[in-house]
N, C-alpha and C. Protein backbone atom coordinates (compact mmCIF):
# COMPACT_ATOMS: atom_id res chain seq x y z
N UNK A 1 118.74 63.23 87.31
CA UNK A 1 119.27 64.04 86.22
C UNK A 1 119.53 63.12 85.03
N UNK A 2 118.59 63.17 84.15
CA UNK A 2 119.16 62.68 82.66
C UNK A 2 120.23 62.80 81.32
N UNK A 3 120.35 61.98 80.94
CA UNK A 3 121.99 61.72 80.26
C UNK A 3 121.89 62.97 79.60
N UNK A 4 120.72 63.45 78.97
CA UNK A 4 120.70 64.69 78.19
C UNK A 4 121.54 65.99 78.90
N UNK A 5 120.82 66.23 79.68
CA UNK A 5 120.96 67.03 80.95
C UNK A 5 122.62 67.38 81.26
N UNK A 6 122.97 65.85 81.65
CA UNK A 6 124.68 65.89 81.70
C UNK A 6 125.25 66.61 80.41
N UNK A 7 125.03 66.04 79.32
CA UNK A 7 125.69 66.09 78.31
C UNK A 7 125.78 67.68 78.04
N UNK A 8 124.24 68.10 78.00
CA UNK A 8 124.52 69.82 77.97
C UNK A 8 125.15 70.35 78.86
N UNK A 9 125.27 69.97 80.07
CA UNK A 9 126.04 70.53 80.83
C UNK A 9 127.70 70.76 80.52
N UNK A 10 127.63 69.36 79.94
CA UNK A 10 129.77 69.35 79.88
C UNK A 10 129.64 70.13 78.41
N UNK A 11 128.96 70.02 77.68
CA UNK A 11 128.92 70.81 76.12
C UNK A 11 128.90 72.56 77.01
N UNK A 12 127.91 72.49 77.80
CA UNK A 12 128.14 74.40 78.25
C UNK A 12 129.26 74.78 78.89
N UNK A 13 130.34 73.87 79.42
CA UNK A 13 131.18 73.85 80.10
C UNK A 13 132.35 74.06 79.35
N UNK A 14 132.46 73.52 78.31
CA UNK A 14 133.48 72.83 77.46
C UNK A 14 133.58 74.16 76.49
N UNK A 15 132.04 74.62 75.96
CA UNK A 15 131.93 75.72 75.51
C UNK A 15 132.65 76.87 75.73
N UNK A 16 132.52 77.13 77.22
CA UNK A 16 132.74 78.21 77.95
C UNK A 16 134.25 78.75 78.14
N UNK A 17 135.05 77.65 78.46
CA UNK A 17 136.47 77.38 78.94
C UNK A 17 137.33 77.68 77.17
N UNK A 18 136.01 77.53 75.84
CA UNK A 18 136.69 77.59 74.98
C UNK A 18 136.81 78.93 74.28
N UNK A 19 135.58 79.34 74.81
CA UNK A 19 135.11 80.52 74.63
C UNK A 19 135.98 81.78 75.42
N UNK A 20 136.62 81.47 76.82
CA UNK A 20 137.45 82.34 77.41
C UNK A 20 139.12 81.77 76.75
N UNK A 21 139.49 80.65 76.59
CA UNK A 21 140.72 81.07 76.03
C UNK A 21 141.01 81.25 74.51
N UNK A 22 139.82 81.23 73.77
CA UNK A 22 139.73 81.78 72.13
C UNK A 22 139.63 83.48 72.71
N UNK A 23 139.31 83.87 73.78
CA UNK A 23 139.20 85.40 73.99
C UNK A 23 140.32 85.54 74.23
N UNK A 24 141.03 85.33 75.55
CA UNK A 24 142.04 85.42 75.48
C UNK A 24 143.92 85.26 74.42
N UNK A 25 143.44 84.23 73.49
CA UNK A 25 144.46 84.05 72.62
C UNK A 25 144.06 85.41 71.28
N UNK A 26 142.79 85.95 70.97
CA UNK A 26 142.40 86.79 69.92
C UNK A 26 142.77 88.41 70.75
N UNK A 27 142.48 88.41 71.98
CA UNK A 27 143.29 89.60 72.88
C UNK A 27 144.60 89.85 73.08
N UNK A 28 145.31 88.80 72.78
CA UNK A 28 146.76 89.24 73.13
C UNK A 28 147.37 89.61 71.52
N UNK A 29 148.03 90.64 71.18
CA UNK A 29 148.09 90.64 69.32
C UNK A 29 149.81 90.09 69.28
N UNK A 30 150.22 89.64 69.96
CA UNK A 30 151.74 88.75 69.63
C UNK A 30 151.48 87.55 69.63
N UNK A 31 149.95 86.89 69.62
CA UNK A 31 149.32 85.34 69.55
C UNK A 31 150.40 85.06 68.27
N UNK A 32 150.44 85.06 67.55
CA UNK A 32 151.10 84.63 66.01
C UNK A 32 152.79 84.55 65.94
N UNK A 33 153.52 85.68 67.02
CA UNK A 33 154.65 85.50 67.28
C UNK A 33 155.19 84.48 68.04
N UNK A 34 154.27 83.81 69.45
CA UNK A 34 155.18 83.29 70.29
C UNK A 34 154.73 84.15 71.24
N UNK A 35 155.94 83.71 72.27
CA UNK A 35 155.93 84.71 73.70
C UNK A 35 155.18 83.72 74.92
N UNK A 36 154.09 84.29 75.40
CA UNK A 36 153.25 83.89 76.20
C UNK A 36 151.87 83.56 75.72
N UNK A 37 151.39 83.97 74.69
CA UNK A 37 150.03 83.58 74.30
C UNK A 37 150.16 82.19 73.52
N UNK A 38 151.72 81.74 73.48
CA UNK A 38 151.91 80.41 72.91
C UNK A 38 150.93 79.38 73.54
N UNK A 39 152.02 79.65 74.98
CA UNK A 39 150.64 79.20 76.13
C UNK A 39 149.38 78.82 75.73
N UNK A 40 148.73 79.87 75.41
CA UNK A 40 147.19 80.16 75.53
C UNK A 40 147.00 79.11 74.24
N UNK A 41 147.98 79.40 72.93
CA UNK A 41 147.45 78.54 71.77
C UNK A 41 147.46 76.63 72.10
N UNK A 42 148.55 76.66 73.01
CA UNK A 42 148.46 75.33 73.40
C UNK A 42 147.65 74.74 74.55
N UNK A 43 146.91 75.44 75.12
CA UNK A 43 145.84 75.17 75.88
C UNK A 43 144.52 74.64 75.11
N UNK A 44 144.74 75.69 74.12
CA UNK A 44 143.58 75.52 73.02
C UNK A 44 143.42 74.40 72.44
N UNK A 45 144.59 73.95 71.81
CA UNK A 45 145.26 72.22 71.06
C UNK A 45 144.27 71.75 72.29
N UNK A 46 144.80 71.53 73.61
CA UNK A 46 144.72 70.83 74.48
C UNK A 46 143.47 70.36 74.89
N UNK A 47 142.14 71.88 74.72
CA UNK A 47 140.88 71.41 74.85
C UNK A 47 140.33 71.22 74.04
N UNK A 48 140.57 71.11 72.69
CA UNK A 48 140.78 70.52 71.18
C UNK A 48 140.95 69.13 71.52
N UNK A 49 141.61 68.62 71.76
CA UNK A 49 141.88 67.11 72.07
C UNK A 49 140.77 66.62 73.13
N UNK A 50 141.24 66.80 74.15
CA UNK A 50 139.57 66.70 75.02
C UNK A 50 138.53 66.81 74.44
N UNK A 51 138.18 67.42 73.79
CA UNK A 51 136.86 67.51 73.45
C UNK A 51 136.64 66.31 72.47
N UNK A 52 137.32 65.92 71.15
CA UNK A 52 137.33 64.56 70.57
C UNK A 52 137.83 63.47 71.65
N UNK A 53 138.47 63.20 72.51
CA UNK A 53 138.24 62.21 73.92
C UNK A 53 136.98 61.96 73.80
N UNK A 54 136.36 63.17 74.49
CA UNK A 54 135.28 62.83 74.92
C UNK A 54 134.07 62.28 74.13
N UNK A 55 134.08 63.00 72.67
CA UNK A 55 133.37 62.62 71.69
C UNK A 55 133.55 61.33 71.55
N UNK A 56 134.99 60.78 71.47
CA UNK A 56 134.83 59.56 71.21
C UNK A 56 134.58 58.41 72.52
N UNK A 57 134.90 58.65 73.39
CA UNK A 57 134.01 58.14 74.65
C UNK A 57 132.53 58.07 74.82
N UNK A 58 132.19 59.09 74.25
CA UNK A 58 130.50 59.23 74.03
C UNK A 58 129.89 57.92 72.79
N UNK A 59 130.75 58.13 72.01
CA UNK A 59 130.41 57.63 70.44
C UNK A 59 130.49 55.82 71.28
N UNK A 60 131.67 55.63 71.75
CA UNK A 60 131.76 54.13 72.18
C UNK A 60 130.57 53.57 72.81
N UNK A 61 130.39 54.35 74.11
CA UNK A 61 129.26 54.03 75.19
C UNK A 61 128.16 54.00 74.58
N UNK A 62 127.66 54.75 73.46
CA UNK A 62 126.38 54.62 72.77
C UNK A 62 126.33 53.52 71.33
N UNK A 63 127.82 53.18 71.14
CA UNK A 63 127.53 52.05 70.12
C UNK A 63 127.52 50.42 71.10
N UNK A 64 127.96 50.68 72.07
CA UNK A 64 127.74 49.36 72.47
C UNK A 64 126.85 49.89 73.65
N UNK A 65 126.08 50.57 73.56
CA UNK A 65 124.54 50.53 74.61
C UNK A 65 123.78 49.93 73.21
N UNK A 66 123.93 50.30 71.86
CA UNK A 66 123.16 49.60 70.90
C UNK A 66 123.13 48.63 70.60
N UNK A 67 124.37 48.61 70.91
CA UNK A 67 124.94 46.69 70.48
C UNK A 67 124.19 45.90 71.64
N UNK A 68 124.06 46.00 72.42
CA UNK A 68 123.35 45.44 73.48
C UNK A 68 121.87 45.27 73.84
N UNK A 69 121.29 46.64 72.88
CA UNK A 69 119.98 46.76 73.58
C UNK A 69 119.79 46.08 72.15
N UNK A 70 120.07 45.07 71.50
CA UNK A 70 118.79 44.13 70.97
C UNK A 70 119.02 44.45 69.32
N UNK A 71 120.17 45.66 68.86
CA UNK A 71 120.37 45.93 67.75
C UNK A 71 121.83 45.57 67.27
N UNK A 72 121.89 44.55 67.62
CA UNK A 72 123.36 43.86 67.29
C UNK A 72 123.76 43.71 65.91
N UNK A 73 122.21 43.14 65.18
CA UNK A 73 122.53 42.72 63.50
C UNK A 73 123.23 43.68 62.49
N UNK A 74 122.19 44.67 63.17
CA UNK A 74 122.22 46.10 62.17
C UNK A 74 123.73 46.72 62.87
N UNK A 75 123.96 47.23 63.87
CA UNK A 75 125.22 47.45 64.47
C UNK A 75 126.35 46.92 63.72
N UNK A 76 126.58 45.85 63.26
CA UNK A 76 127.60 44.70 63.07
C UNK A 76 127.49 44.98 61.83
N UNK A 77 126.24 45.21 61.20
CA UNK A 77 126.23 45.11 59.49
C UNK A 77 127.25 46.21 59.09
N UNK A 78 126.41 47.50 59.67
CA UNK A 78 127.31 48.89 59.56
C UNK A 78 128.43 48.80 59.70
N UNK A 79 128.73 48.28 61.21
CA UNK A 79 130.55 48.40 61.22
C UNK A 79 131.08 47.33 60.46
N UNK A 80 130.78 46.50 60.16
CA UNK A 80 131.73 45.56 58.50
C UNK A 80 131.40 46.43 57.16
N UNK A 81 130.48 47.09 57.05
CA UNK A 81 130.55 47.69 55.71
C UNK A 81 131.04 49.15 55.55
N UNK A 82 131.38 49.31 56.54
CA UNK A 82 132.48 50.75 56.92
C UNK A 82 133.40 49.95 56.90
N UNK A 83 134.05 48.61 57.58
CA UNK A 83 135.84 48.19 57.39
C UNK A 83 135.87 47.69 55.83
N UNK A 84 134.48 47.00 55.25
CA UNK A 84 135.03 46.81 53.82
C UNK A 84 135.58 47.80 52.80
N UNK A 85 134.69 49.19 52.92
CA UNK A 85 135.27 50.30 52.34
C UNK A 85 136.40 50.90 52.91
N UNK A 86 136.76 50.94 54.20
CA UNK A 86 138.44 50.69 54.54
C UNK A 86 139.34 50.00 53.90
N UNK A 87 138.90 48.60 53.84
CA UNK A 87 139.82 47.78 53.31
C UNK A 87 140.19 48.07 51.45
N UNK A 88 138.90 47.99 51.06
CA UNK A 88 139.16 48.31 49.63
C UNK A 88 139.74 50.02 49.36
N UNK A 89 139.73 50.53 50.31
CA UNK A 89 140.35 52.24 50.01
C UNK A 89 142.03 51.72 49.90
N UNK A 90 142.50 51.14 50.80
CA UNK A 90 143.08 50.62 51.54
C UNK A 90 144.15 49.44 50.45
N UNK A 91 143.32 48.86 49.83
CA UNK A 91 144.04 47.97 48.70
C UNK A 91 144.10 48.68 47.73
N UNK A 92 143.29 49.92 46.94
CA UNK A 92 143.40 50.71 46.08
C UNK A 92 144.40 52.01 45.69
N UNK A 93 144.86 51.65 47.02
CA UNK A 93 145.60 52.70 47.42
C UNK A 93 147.11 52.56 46.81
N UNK A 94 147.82 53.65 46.59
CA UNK A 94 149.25 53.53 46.22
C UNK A 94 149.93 53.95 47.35
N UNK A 95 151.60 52.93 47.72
CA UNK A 95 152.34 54.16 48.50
C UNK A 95 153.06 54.26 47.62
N UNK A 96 153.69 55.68 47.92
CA UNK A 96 154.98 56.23 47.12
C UNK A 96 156.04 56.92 48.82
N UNK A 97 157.02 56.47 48.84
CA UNK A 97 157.82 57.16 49.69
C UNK A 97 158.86 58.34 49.46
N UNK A 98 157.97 59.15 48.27
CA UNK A 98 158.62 60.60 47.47
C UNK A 98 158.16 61.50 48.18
N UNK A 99 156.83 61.55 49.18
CA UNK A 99 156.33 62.47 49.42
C UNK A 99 156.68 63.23 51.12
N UNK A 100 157.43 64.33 50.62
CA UNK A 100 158.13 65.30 51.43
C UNK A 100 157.24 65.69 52.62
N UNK A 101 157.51 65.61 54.03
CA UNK A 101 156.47 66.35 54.58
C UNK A 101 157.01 67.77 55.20
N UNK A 102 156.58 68.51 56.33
CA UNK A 102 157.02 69.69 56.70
C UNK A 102 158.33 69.60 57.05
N UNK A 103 159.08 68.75 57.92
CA UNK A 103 159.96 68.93 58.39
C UNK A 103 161.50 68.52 57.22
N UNK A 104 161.01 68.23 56.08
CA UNK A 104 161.92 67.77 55.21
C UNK A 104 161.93 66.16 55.53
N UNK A 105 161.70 65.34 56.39
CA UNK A 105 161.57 64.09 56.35
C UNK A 105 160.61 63.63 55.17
N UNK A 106 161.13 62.41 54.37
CA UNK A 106 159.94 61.69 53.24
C UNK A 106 158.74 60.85 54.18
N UNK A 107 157.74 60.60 53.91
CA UNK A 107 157.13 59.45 54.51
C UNK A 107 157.40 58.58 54.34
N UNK A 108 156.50 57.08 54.87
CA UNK A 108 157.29 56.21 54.37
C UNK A 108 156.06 55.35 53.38
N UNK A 109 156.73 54.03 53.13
CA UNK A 109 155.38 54.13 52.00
C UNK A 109 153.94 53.26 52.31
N UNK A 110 154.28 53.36 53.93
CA UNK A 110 152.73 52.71 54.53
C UNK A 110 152.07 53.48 54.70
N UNK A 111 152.90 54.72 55.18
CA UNK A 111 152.78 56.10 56.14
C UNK A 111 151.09 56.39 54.97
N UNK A 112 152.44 56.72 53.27
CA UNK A 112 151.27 57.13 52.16
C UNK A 112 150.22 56.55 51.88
N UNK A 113 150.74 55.02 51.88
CA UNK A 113 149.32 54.61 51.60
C UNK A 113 147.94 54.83 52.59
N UNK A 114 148.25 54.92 53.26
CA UNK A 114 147.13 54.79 54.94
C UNK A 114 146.86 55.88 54.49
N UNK A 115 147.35 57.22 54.03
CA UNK A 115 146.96 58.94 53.49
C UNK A 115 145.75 58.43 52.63
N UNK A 116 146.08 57.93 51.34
CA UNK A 116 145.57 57.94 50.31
C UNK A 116 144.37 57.08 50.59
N UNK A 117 144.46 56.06 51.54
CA UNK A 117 143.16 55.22 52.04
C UNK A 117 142.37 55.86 52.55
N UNK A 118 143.20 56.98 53.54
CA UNK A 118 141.65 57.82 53.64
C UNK A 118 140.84 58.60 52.92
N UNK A 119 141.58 59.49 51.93
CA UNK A 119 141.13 60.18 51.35
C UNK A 119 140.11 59.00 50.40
N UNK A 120 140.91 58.08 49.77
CA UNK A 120 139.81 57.26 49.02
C UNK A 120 138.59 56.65 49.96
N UNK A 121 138.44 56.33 51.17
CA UNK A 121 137.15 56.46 51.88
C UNK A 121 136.77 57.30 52.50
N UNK A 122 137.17 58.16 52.42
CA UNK A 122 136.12 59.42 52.32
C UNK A 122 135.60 60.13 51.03
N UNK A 123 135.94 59.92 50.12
CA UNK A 123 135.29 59.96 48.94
C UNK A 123 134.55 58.88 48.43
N UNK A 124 134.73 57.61 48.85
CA UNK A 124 133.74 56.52 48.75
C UNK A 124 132.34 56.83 49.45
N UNK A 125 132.76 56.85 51.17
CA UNK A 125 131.65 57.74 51.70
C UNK A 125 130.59 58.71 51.23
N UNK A 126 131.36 59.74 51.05
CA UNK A 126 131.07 60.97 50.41
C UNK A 126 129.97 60.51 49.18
N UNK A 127 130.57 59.66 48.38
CA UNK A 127 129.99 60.15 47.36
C UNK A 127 128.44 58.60 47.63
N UNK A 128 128.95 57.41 48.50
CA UNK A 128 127.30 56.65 49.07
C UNK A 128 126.70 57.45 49.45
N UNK A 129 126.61 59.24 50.45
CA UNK A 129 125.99 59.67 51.11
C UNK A 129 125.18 60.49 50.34
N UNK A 130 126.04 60.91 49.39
CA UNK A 130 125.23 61.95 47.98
C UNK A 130 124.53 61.33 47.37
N UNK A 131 124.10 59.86 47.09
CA UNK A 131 123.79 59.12 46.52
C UNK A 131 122.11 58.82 47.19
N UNK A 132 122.51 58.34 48.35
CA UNK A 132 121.18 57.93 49.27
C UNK A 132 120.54 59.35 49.45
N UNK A 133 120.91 60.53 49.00
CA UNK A 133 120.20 61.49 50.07
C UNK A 133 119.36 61.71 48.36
N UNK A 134 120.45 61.82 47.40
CA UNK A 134 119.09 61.46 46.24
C UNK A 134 118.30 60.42 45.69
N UNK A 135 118.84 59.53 46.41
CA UNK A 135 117.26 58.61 46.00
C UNK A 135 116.73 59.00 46.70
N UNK A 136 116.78 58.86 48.65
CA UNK A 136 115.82 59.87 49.01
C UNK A 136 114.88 60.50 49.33
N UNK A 137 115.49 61.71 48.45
CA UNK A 137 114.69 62.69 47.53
C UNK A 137 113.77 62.00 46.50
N UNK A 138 113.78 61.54 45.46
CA UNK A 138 113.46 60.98 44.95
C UNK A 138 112.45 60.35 45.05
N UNK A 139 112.33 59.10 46.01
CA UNK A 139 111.10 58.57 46.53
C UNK A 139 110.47 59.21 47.18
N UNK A 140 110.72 60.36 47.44
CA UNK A 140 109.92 61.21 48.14
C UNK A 140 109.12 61.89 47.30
N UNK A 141 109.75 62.13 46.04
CA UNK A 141 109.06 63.34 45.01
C UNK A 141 107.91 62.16 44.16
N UNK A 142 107.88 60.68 44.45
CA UNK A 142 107.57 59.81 43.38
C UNK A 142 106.48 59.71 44.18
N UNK A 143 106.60 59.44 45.67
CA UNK A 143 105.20 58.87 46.31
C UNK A 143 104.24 59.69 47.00
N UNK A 144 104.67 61.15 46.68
CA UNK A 144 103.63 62.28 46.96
C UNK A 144 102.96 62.68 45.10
C-alpha cells in the first residue's frame, strides 16, 4: 500500500468524522446557546487541531525526506530565506502594550510585536508570490 493510498485514506477518514459532527452541531438549533451541542462544538476545535497535527507531521517527514534525498542546498536556501523575512518582519515591527484584547487584559509588548511580525510576513510573502506569478506570466507571454 502506497504513501498516497494511506494519506487518502486518513484525509477520507478525517473527512468523514468531520462531516458527521458539522451535521450534528448544524442539527441541533441551541448550537449557538450552549447546552450540549457545546460538546459537539468542542469536538469540532478538537478535530480542527488534529487535523493541523497531522498536517504538520506530514509537512516535517516530507521536508526532511528532502533534506536527505540529495536536496539539502535548495531545502536550506528556502528555509533561511523564509527566517530572513521573519527576522526582518520581526525587526520592523513595533510593540505597543495599548492593545486591549477580548478578555480586557492589554498584551504585552512582545506579545504585539510577534502580531505585527506576522502580519508584516505575510504581506512580504504575499506580495514575493504576486510578484513571481507575474513574471511568470510574463515569460511565458514573451517566449511564445
Amino acid at each position: 500500500m502506497g504513501l498516497h493510498k494511506i494519506l487518502k485514506f486518513i484525509v477520507a477518514i478525517v473527512g468523514i468524522a468531520a462531516l458527521v459532527v458539522a451535521g450534528m452541531v448544524w442539527a441541533n438549533n441551541d448550537a449557538i446557546v450552549g447546552g450540549d451541542s457545546q460538546n459537539l462544538v468542542d469536538i469540532m476545535i478538537l478535530l480542527a487541531w488534529v487535523v493541523i497535527g497531522i498536517a504538520l507531521v506530514l509537512v516535517v517527514i516530507f521536508v526532511l525526506k528532502g533534506l536527505f534525498s540529495g536536496n539539502a542546498k535548495n531545502t536550506l536556501v528556502g528555509a533561511g530565506a523564509f527566517l530572513l523575512i521573519v527576522a526582518i518582519s520581526y525587526f520592523a515591527a513595533s510593540g505597543a502594550e495599548e492593545v486591549p484584547m477580548k478578555d480586557g487584559e492589554v498584551l504585552s509588548a512582545s506579545g504585539s510585536q510577534w502580531v505585527s511580525a506576522g502580519i508584516n510576513a505575510f504581506f512580504i510573502l504575499a506580495a514575493i508570490a504576486i510578484i513571481l506569478m507575474l513574471v511568470s506570466g510574463a515569460k511565458k507571454l514573451v517566449n511564445k
